[in-house]
C-alpha atoms as a PDB file:
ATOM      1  CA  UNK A   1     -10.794  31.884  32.934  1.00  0.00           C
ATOM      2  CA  UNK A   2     -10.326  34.322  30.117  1.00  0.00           C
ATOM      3  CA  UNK A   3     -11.523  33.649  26.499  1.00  0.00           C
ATOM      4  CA  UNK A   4     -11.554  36.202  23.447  1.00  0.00           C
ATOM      5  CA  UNK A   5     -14.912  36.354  21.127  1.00  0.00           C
ATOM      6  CA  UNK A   6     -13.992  37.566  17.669  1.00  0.00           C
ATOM      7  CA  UNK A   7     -16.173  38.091  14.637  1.00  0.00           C
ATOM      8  CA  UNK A   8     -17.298  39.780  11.729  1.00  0.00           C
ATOM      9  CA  UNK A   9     -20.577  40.010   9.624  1.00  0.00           C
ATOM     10  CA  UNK A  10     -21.880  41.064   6.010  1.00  0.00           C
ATOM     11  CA  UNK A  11     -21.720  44.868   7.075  1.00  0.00           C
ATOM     12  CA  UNK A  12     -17.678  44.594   5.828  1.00  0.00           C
ATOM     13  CA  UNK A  13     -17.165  47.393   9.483  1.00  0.00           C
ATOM     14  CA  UNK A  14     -14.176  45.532  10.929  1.00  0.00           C
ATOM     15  CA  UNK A  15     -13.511  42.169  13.359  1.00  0.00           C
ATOM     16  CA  UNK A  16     -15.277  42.647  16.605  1.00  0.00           C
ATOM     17  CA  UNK A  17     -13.295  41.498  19.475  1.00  0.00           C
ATOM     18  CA  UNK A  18     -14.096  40.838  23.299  1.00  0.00           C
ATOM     19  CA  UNK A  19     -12.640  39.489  26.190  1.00  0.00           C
ATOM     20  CA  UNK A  20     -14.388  38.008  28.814  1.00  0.00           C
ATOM     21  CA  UNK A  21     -14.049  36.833  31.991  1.00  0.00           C
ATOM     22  CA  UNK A  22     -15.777  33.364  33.123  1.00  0.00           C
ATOM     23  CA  UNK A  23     -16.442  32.070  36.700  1.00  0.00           C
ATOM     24  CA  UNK A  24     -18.199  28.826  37.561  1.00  0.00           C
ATOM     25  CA  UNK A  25     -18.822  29.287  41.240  1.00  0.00           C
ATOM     26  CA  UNK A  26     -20.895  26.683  42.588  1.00  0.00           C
ATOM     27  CA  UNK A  27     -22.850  25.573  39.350  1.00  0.00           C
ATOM     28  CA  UNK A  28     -23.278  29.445  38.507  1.00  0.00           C
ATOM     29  CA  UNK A  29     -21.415  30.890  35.576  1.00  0.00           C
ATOM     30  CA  UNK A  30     -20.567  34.234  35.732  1.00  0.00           C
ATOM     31  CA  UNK A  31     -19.136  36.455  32.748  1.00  0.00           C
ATOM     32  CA  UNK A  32     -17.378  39.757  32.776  1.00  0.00           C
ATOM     33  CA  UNK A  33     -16.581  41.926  29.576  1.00  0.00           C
ATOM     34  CA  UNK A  34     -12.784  43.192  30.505  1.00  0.00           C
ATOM     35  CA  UNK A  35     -12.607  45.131  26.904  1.00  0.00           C
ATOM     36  CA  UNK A  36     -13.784  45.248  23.749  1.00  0.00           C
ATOM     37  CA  UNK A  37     -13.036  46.913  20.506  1.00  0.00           C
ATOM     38  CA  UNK A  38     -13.695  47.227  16.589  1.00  0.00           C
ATOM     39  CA  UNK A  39     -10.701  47.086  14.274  1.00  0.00           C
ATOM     40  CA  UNK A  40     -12.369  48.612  11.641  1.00  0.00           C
ATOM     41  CA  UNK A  41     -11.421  46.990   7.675  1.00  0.00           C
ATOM     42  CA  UNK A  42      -9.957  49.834   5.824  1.00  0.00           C
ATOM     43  CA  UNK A  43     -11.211  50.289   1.988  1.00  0.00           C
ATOM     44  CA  UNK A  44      -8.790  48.101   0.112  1.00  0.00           C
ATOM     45  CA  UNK A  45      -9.607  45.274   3.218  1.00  0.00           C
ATOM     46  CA  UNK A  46     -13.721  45.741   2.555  1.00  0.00           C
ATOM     47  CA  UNK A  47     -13.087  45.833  -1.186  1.00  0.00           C
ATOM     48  CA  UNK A  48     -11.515  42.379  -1.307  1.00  0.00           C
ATOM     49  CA  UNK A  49     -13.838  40.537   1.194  1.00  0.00           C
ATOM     50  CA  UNK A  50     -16.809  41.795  -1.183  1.00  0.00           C
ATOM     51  CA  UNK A  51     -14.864  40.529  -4.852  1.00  0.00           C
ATOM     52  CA  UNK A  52     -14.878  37.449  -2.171  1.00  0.00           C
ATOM     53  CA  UNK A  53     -18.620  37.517  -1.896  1.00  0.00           C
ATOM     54  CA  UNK A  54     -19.283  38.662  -5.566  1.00  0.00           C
ATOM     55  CA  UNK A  55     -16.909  37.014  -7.583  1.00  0.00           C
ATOM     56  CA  UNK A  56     -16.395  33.762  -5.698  1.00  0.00           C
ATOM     57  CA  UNK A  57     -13.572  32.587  -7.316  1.00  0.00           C
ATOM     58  CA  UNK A  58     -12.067  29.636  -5.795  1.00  0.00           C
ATOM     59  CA  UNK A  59      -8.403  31.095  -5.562  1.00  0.00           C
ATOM     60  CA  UNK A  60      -9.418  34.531  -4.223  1.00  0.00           C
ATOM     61  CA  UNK A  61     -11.734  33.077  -1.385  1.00  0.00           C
ATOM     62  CA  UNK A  62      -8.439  30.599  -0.431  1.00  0.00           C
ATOM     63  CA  UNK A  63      -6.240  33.635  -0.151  1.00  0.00           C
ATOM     64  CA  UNK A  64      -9.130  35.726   1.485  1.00  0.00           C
ATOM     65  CA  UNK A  65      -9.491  32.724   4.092  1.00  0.00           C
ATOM     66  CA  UNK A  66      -5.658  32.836   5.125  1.00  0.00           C
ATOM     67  CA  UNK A  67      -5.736  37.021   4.994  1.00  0.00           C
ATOM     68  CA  UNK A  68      -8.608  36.937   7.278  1.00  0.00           C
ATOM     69  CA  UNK A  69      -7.210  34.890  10.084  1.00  0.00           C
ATOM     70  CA  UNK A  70      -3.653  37.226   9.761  1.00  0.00           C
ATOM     71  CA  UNK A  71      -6.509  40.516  10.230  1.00  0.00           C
ATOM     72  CA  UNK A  72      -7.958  38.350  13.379  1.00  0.00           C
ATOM     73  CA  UNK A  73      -5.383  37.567  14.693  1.00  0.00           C
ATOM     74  CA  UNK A  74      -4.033  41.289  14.218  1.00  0.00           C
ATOM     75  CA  UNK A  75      -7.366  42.658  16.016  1.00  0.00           C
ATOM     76  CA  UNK A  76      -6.880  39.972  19.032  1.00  0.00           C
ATOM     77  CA  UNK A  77      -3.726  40.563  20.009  1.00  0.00           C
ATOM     78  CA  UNK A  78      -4.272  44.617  20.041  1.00  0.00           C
ATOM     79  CA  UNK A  79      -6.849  44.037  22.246  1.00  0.00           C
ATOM     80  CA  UNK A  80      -5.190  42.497  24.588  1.00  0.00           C
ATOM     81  CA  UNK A  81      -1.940  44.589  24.337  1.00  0.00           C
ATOM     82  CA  UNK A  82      -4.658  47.419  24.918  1.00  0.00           C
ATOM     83  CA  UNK A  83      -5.814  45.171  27.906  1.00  0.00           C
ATOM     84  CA  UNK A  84      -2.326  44.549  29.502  1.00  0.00           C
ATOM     85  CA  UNK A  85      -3.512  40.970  29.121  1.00  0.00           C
ATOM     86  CA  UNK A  86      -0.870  38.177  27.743  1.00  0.00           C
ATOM     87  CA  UNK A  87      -1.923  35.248  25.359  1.00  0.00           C
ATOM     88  CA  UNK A  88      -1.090  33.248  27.452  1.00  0.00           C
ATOM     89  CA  UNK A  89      -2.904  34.067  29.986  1.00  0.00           C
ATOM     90  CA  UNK A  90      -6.088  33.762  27.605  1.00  0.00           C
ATOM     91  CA  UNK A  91      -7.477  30.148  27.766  1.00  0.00           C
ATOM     92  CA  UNK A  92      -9.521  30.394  24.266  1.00  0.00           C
ATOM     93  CA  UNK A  93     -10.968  32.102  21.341  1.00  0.00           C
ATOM     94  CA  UNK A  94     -14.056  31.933  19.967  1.00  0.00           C
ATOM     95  CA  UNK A  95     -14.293  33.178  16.265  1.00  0.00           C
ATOM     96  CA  UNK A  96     -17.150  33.362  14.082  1.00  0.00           C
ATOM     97  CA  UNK A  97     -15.596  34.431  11.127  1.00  0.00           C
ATOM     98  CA  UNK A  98     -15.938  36.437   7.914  1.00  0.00           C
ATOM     99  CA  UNK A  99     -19.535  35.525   6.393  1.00  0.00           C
ATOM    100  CA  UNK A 100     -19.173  35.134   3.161  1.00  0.00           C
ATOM    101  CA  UNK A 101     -22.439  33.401   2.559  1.00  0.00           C
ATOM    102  CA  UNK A 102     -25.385  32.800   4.348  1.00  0.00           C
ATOM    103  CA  UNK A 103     -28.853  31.162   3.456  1.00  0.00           C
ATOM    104  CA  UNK A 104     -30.648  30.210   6.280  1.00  0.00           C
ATOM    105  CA  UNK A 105     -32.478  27.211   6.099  1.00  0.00           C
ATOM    106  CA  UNK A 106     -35.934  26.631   4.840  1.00  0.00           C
ATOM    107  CA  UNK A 107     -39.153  24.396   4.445  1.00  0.00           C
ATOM    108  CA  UNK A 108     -37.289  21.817   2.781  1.00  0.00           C
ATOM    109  CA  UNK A 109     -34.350  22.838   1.937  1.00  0.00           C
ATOM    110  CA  UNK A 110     -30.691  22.674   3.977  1.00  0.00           C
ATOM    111  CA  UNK A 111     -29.466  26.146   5.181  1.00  0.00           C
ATOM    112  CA  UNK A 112     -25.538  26.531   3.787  1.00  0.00           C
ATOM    113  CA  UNK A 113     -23.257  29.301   4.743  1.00  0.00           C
ATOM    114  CA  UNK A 114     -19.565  29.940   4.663  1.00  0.00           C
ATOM    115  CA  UNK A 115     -17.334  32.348   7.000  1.00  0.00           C
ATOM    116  CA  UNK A 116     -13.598  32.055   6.247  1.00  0.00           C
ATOM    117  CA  UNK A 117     -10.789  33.147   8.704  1.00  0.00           C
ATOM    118  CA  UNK A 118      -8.318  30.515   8.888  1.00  0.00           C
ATOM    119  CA  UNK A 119      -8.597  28.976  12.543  1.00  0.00           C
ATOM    120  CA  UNK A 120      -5.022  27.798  12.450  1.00  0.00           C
ATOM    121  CA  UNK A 121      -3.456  31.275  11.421  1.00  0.00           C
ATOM    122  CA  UNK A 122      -5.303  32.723  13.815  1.00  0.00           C
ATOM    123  CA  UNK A 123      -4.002  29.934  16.790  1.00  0.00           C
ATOM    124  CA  UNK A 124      -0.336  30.018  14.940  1.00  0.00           C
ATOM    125  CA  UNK A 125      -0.360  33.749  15.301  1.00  0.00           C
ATOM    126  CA  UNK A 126      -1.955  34.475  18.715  1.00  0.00           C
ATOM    127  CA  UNK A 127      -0.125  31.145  20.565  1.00  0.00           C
ATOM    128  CA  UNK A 128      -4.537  30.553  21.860  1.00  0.00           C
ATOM    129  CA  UNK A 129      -6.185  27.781  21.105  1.00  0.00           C
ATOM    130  CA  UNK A 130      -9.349  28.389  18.829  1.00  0.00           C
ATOM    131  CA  UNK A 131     -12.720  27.326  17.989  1.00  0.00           C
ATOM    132  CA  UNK A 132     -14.739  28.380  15.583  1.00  0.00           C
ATOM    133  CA  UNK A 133     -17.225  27.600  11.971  1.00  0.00           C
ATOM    134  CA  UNK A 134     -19.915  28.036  14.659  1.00  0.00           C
ATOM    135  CA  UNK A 135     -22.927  28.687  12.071  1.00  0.00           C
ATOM    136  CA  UNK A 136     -22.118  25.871   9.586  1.00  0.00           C
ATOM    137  CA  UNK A 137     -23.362  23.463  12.936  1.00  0.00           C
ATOM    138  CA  UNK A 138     -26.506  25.882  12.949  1.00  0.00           C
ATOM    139  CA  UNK A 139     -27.377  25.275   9.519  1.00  0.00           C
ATOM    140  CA  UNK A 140     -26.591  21.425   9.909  1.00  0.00           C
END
């Protein structure tokens, strides 16, 4: 089975992507990395994912959340073109996300974060079905 890993953390670089292949073979999974590659965020991307961060405005992070899962989606699918490897022949992504926010939790207090990278655009765009929020379960 093939699934793509996509993310992207504080450093603003780009969205990380990977595809791997899985095997369960008798009870024993085993994992292959069949590409990877960093679509790197040009200036004017980085400069609006940190007004995100800084400003926080309600209306920016909205549009930032639906931009982000068009720029995932755009970084999947060259992969695989790269890869000679069809959507459809993909059987999920994993994505982490933009981190917008992230305070890990402490003697008593709750952790909160938020990544944004609309999970749906990213599915409506790619035709794979998606999972993601991952670290908002950590903090949890």
């Amino acid at each position: 089975m093939k699934v793509l890993g996509l993310m992207s953390g504080t450093s603003l670089d780009g969205v990380d992507a990977a595809l791997l292949e899985i095997d369960d073979e008798a009870g024993a999974v085993r994992w292959q990395v069949l590409g990877a590659r960093t679509t790197p965020y040009g200036h004017d991307r980085r400069e609006l994912i940190r007004r995100g961060i800084l400003d926080g405005a309600a209306a920016h992070i909205c549009d930032l959340h639906a931009a982000i899962g068009e720029w995932f989606a755009e970084a999947a699918l060259t992969l695989l073109s790269e890869l000679g490897v069809a959507p459809a022949d993909v059987a999920a992504t994993g994505s982490h996300g933009q981190t917008l926010w992230h305070r890990p939790p402490e003697q008593g207090r709750r952790g909160a974060t938020l990544q944004v990278g609309c999970a749906a655009t990213l599915a409506e765009r790619t035709g794979i079905p998606v999972v993601s929020d991952f670290r908002s379960r950590d903090v949890a």
